[in-house]
C-alpha atoms as a PDB file:
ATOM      1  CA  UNK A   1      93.048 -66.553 -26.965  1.00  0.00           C
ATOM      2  CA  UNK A   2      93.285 -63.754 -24.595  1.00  0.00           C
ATOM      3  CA  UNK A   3      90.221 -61.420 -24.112  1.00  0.00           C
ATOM      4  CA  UNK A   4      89.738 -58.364 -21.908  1.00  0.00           C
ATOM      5  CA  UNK A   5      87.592 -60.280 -19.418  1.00  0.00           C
ATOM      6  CA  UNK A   6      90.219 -63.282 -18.552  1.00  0.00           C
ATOM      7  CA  UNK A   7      93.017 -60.627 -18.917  1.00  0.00           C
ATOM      8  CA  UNK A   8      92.136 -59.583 -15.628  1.00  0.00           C
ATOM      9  CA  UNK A   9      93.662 -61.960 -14.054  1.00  0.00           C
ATOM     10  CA  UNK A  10      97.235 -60.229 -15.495  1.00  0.00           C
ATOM     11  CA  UNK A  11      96.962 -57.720 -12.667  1.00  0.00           C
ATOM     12  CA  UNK A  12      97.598 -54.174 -13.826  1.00  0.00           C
ATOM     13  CA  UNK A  13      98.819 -54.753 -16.919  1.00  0.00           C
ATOM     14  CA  UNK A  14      98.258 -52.135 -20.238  1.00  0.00           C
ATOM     15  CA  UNK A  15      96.638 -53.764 -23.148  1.00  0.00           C
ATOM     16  CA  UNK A  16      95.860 -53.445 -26.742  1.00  0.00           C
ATOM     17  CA  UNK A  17      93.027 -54.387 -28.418  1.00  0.00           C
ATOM     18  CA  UNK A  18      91.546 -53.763 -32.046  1.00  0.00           C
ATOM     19  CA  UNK A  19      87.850 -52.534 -32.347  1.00  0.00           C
ATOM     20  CA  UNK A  20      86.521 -54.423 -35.511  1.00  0.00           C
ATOM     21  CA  UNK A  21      83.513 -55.154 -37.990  1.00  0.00           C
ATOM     22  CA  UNK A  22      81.899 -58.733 -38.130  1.00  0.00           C
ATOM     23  CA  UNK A  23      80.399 -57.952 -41.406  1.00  0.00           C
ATOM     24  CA  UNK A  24      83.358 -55.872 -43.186  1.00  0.00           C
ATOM     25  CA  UNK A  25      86.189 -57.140 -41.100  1.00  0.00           C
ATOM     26  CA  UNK A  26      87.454 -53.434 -40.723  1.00  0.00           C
ATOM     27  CA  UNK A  27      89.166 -51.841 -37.765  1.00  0.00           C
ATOM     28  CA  UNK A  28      87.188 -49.135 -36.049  1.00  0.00           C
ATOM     29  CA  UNK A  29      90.163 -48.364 -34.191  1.00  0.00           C
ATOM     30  CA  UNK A  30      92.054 -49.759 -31.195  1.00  0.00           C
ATOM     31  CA  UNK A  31      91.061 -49.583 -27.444  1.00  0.00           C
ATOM     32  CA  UNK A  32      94.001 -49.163 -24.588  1.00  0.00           C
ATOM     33  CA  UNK A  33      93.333 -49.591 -21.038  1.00  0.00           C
ATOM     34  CA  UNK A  34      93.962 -51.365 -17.932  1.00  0.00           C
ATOM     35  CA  UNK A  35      93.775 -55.446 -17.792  1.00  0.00           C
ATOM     36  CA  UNK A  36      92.422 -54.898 -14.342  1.00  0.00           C
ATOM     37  CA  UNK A  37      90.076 -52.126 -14.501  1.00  0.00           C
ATOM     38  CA  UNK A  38      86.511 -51.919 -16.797  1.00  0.00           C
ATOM     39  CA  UNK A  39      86.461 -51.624 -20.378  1.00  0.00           C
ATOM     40  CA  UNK A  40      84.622 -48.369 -20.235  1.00  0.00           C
ATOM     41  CA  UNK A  41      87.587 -46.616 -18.221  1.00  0.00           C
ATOM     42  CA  UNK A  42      89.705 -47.765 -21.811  1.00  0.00           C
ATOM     43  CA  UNK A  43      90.749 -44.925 -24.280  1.00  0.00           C
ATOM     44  CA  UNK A  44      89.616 -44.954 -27.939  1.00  0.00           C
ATOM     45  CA  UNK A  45      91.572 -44.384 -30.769  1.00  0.00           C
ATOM     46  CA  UNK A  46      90.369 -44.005 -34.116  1.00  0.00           C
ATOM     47  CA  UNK A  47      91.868 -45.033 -37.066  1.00  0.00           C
ATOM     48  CA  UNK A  48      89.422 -43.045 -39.139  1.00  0.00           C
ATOM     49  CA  UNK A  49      87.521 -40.366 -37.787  1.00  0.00           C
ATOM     50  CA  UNK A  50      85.057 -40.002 -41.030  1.00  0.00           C
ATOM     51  CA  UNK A  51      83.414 -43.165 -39.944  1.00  0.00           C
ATOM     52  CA  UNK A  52      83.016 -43.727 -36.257  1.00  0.00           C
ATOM     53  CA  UNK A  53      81.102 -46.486 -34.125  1.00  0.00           C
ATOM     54  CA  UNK A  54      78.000 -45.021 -33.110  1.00  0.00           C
ATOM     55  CA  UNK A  55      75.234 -46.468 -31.534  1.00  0.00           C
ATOM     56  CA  UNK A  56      72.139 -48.427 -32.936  1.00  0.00           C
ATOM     57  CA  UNK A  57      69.709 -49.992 -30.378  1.00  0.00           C
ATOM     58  CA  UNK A  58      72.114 -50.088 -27.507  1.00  0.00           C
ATOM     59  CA  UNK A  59      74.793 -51.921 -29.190  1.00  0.00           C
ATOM     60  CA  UNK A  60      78.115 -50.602 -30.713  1.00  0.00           C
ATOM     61  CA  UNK A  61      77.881 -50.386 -34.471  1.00  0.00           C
ATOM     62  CA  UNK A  62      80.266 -50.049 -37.360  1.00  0.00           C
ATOM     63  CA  UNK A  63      80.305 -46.365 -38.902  1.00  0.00           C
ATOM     64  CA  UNK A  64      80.974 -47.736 -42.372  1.00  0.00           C
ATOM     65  CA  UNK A  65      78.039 -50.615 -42.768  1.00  0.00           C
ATOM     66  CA  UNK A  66      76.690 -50.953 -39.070  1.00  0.00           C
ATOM     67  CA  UNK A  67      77.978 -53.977 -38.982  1.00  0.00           C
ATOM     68  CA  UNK A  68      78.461 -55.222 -35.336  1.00  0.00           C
ATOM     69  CA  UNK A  69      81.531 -54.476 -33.910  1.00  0.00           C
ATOM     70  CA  UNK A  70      83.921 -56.889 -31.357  1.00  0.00           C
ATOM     71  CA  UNK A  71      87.635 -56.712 -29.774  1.00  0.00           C
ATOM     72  CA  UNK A  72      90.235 -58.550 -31.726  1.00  0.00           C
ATOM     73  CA  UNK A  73      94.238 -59.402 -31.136  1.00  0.00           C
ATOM     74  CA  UNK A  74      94.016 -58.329 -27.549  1.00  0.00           C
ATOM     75  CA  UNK A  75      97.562 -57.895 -26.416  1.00  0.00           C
ATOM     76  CA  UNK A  76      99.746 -57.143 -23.354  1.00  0.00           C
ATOM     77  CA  UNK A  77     102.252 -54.036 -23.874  1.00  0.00           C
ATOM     78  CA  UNK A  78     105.231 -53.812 -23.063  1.00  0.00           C
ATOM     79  CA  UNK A  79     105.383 -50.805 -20.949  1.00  0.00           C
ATOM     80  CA  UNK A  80     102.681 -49.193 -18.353  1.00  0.00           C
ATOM     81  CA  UNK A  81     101.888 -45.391 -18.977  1.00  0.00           C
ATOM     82  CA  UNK A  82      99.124 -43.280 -17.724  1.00  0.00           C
ATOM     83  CA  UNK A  83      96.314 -43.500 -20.369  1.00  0.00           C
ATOM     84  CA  UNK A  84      96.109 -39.949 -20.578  1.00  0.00           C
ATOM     85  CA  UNK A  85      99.424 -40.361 -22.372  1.00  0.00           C
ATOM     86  CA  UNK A  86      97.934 -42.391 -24.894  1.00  0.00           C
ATOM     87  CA  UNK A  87      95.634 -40.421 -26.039  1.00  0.00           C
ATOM     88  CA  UNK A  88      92.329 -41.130 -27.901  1.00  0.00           C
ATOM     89  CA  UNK A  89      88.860 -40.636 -26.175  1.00  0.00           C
ATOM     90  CA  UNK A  90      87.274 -42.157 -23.724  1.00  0.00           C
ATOM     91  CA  UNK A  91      85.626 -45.281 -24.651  1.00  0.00           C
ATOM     92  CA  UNK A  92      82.086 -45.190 -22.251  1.00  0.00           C
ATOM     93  CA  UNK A  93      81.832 -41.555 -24.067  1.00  0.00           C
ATOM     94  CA  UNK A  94      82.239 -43.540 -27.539  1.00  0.00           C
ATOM     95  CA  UNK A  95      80.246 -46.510 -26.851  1.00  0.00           C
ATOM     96  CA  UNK A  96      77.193 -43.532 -25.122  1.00  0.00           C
ATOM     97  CA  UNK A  97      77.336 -41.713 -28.436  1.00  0.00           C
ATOM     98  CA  UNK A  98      78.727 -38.473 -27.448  1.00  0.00           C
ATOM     99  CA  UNK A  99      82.317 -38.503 -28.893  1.00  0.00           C
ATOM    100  CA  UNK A 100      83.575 -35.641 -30.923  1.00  0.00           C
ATOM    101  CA  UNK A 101      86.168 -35.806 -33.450  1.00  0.00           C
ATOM    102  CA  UNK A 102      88.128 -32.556 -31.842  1.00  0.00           C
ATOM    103  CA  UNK A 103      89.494 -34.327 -28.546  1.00  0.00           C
ATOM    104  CA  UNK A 104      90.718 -37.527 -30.969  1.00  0.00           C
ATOM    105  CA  UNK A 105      94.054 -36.009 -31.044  1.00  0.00           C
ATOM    106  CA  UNK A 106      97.088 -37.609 -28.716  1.00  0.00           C
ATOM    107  CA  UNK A 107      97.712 -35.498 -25.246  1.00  0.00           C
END
């Protein structure tokens, strides 16, 4: 199975990955960056922006039961496009606690 960390060795590649619970098994939202760069330079989109990840003792939490989230179906796209283009937040602001549900929306 592919993760983030051995994607790097695709170069600079866009990928796709799903941001999900351990205890409910739902998706947070999906994460798009760079194979070759760090997971913190990756953009965050929501799927539900009632409920997002926040914080709890330094680890990335569900917003629904704060269940522990982790990156599923991590997948090379098919194209390469500025991440600006694909919208979403930044995900070191999501994973610090200090997103904000008004820059969510696609540039």
């Amino acid at each position: 199975m592919l993760s983030w960390t051995n994607a790097r060795r695709m170069g600079h590649r866009l990928l796709s990955a799903t941001l999900r619970c351990r205890q409910c098994s739902r998706p947070a939202g999906d994460l798009v960056g760079f194979a070759d760069r760090d997971l913190g330079e990756a953009r965050f989109l929501p799927l539900d922006t009632g409920f997002m990840p926040h914080d709890l003792s330094g680890e990335l939490r569900c917003g629904r039961c704060s269940g522990q989230l982790y990156l599923d179906d991590i997948e090379p796209l098919g194209r390469n496009v500025p991440l600006e283009e694909a919208g979403g937040i930044p995900f070191a602001r999501v994973a610090a606690g200090e997103c904000e549900i008004a820059d969510t929306s696609a540039a």
